[in-house]
N, C-alpha and C. Protein backbone atom coordinates (compact mmCIF):
# COMPACT_ATOMS: atom_id res chain seq x y z
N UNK A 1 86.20 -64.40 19.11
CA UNK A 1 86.08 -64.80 20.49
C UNK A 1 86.84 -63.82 21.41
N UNK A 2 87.87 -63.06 20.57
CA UNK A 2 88.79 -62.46 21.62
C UNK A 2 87.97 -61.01 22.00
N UNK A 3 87.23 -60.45 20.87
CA UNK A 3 86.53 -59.70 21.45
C UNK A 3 85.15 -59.61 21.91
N UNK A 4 84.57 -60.88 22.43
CA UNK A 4 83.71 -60.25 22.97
C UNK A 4 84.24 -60.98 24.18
N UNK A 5 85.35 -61.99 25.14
CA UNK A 5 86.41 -61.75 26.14
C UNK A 5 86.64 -60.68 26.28
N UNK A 6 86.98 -59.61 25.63
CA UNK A 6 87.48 -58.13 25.85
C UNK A 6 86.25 -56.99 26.87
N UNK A 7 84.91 -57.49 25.87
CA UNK A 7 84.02 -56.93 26.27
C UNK A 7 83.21 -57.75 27.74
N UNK A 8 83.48 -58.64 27.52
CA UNK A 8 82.72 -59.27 28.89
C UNK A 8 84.03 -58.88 30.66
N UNK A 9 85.05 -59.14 30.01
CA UNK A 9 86.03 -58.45 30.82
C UNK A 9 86.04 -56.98 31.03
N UNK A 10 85.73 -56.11 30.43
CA UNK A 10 85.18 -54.74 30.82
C UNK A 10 84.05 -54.51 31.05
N UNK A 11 83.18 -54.72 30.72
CA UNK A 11 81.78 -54.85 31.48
C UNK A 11 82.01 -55.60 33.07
N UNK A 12 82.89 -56.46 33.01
CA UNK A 12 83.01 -56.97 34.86
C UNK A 12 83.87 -55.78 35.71
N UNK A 13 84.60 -55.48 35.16
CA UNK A 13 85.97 -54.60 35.66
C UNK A 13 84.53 -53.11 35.88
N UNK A 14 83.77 -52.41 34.75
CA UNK A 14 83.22 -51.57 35.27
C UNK A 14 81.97 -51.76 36.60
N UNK A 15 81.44 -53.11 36.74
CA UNK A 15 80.24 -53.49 37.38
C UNK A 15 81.51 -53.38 39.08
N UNK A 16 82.89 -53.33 38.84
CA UNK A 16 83.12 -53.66 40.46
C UNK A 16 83.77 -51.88 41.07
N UNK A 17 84.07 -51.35 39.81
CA UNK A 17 84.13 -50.30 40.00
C UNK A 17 82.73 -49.37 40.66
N UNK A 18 81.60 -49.93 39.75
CA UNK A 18 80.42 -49.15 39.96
C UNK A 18 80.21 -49.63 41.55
N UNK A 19 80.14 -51.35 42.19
CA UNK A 19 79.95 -51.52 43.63
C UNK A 19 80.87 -51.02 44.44
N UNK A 20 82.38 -50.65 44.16
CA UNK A 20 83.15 -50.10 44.83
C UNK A 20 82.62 -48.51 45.27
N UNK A 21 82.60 -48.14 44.32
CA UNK A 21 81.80 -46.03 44.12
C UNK A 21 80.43 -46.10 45.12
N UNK A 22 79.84 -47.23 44.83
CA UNK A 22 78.58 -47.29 45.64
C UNK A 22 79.00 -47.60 47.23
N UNK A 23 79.58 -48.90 47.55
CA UNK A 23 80.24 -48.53 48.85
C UNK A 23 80.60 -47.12 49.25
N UNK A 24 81.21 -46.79 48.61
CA UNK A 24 82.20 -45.99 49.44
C UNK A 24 80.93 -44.62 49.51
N UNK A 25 80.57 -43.83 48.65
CA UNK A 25 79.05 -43.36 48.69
C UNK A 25 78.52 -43.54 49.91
N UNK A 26 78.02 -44.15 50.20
CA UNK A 26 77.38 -44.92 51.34
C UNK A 26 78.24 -44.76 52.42
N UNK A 27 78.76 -44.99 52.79
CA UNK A 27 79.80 -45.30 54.00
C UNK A 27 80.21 -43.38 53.86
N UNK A 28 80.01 -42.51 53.17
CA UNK A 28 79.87 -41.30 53.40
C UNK A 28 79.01 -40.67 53.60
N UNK A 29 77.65 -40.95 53.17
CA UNK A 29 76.46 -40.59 53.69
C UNK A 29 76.05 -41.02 54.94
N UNK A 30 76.35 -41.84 55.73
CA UNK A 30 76.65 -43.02 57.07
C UNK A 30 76.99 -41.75 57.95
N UNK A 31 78.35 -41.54 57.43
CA UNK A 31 79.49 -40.74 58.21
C UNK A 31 78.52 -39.30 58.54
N UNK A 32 78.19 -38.64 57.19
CA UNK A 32 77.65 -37.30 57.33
C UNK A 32 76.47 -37.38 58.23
N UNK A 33 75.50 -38.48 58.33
CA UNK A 33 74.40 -38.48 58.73
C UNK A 33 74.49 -38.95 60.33
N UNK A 34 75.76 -39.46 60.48
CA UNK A 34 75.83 -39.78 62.28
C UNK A 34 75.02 -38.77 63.25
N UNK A 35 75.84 -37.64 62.98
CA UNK A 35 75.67 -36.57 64.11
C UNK A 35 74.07 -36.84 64.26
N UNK A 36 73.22 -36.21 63.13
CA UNK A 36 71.94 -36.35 63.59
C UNK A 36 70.92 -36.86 63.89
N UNK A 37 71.57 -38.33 63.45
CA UNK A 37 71.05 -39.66 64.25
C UNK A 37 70.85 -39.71 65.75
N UNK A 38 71.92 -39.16 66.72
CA UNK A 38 72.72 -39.41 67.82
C UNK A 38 71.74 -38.10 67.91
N UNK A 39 71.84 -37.23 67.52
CA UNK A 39 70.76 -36.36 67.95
C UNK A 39 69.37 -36.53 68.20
N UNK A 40 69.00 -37.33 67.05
CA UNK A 40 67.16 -37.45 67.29
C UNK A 40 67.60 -38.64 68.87
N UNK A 41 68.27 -39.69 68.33
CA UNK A 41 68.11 -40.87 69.46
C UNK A 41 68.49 -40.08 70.82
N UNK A 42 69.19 -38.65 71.01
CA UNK A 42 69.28 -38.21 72.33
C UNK A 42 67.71 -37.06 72.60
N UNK A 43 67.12 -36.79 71.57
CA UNK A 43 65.59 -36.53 72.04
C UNK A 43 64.36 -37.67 72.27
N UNK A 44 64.81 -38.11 71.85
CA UNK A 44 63.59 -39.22 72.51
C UNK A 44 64.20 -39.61 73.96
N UNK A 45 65.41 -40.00 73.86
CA UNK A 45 65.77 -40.26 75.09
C UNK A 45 65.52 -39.52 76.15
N UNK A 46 65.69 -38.38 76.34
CA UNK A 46 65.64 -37.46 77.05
C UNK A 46 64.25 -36.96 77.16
N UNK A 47 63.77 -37.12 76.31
CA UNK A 47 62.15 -37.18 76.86
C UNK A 47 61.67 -38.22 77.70
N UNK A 48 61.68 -39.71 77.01
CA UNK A 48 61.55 -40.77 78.03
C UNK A 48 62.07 -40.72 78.90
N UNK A 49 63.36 -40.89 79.60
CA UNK A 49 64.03 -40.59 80.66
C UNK A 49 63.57 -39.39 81.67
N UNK A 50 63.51 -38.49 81.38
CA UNK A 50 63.15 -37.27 82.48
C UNK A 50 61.79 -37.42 82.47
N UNK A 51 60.92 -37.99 81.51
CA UNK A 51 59.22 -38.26 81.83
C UNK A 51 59.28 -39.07 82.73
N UNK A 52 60.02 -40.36 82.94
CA UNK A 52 60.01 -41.36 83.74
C UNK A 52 60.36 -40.75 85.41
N UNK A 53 61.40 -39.90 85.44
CA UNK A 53 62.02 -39.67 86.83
C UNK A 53 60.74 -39.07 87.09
N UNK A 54 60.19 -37.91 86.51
CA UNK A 54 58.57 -36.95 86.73
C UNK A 54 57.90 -38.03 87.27
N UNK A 55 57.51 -38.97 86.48
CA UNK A 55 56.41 -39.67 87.02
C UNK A 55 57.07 -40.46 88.39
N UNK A 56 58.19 -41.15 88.64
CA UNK A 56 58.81 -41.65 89.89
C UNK A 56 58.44 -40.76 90.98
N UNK A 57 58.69 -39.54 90.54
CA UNK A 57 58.81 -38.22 91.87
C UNK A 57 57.20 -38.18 91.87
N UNK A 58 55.99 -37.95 91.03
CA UNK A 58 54.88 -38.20 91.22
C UNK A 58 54.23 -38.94 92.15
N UNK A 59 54.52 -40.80 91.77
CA UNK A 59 54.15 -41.27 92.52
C UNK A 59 55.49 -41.59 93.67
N UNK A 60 56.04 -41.06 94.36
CA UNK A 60 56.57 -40.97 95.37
C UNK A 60 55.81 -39.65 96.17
N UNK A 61 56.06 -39.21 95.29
CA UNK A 61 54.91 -37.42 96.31
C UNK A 61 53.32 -37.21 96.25
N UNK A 62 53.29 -38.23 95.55
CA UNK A 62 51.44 -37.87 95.50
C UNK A 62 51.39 -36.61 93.96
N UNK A 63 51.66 -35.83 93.81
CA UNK A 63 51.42 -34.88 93.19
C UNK A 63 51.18 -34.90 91.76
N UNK A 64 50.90 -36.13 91.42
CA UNK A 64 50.31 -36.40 90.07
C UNK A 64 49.39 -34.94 89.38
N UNK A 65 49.39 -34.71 88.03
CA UNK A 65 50.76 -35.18 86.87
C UNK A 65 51.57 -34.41 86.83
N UNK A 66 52.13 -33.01 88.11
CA UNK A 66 52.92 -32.55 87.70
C UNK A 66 54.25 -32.72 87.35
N UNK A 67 55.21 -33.64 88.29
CA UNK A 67 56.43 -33.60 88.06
C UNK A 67 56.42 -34.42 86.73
N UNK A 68 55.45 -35.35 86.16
CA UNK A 68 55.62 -36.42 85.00
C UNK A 68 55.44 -34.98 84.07
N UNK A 69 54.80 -33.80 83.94
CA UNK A 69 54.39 -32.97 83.34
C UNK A 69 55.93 -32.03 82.46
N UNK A 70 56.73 -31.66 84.18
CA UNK A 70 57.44 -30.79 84.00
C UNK A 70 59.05 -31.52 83.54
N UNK A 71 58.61 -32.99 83.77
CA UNK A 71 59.99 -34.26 83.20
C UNK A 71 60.00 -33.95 81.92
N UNK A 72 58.62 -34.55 81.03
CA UNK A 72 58.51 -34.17 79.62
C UNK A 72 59.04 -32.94 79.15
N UNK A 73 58.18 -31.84 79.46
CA UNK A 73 58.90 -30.54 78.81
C UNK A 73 60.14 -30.20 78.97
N UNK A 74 60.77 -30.74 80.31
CA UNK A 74 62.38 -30.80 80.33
C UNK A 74 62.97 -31.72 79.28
N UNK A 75 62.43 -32.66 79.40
CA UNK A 75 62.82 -33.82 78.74
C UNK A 75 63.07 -33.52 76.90
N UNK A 76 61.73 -32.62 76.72
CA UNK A 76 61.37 -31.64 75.67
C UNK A 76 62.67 -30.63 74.72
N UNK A 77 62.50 -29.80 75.91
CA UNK A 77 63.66 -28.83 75.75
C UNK A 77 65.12 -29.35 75.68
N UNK A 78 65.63 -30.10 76.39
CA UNK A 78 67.23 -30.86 76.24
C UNK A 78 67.13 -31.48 74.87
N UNK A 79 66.53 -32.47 74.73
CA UNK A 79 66.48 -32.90 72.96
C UNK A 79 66.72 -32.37 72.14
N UNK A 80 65.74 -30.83 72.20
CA UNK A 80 65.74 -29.82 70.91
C UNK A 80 67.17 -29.21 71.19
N UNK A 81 67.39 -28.56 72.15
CA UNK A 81 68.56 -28.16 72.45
C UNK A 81 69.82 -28.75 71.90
N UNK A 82 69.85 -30.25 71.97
CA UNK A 82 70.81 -31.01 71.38
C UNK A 82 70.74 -31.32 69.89
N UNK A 83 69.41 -31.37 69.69
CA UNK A 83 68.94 -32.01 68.09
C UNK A 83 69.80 -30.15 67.30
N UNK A 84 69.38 -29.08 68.01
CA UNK A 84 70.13 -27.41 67.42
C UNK A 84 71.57 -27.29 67.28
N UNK A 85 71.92 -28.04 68.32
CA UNK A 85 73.40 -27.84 68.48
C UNK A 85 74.19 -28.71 67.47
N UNK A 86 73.63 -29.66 66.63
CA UNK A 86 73.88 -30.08 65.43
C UNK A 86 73.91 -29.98 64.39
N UNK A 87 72.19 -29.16 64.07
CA UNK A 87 71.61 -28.74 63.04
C UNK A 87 72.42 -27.47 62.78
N UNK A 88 72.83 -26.62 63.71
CA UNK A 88 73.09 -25.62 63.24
C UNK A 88 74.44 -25.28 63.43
N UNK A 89 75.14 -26.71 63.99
CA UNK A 89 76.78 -26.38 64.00
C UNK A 89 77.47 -25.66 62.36
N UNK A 90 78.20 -25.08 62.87
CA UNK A 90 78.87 -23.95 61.59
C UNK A 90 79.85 -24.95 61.04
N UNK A 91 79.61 -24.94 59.48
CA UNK A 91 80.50 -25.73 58.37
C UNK A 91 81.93 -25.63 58.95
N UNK A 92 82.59 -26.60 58.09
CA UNK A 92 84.29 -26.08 58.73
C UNK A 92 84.78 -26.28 57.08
C-alpha cells in the first residue's frame, strides 16, 4: 500500500509542477506577444478613425470620396508605420 501512496503522490506532485510550467509558459508568451497585439489593434484603429474624420470632412464639404479616400490611406500608412516600429524594434 505504501508504494503505490508513493506513486500516486508523485504522479500528483509532477501533474502541479507540469500546470505550474504551463502557467508560467503562457503568461510569457502573453508578455512577448503584447507589443504586437497593441500594434495590429493600433492599425485598424487608425484606419477606422482617420476613414471616419475623411468621410465627416466629405460630407461636410461635398467632396465625396476624396477626403474618406485620403483618411484611409493615412489611416493606412500610420498603422503600418506603427505595426514596423515593433516588428522591427532591435533585440536587447
Amino acid at each position: 500500500m505504501s508504494r503505490r501512496n508513493d506513486r500516486v503522490r508523485k504522479a500528483h506532485q509532477e501533474s502541479g509542477n507540469f500546470v505550474e510550467r504551463s502557467a508560467r509558459k503562457f503568461q510569457e508568451n502573453v508578455a512577448r506577444s503584447a507589443p504586437v497585439a497593441v500594434a495590429s489593434y493600433t492599425l485598424i484603429g487608425a484606419i477606422i478613425f482617420l476613414g471616419l474624420i475623411g468621410y465627416a470632412i466629405d460630407n461636410w464639404r461635398g467632396t465625396s470620396p476624396w477626403f474618406l479616400l485620403g483618411g484611409l490611406l493615412a489611416g493606412i500608412f500610420v498603422g503600418f508605420y506603427e505595426l514596423a516600429k515593433v516588428v522591427w524594434k532591435p533585440k536587447r
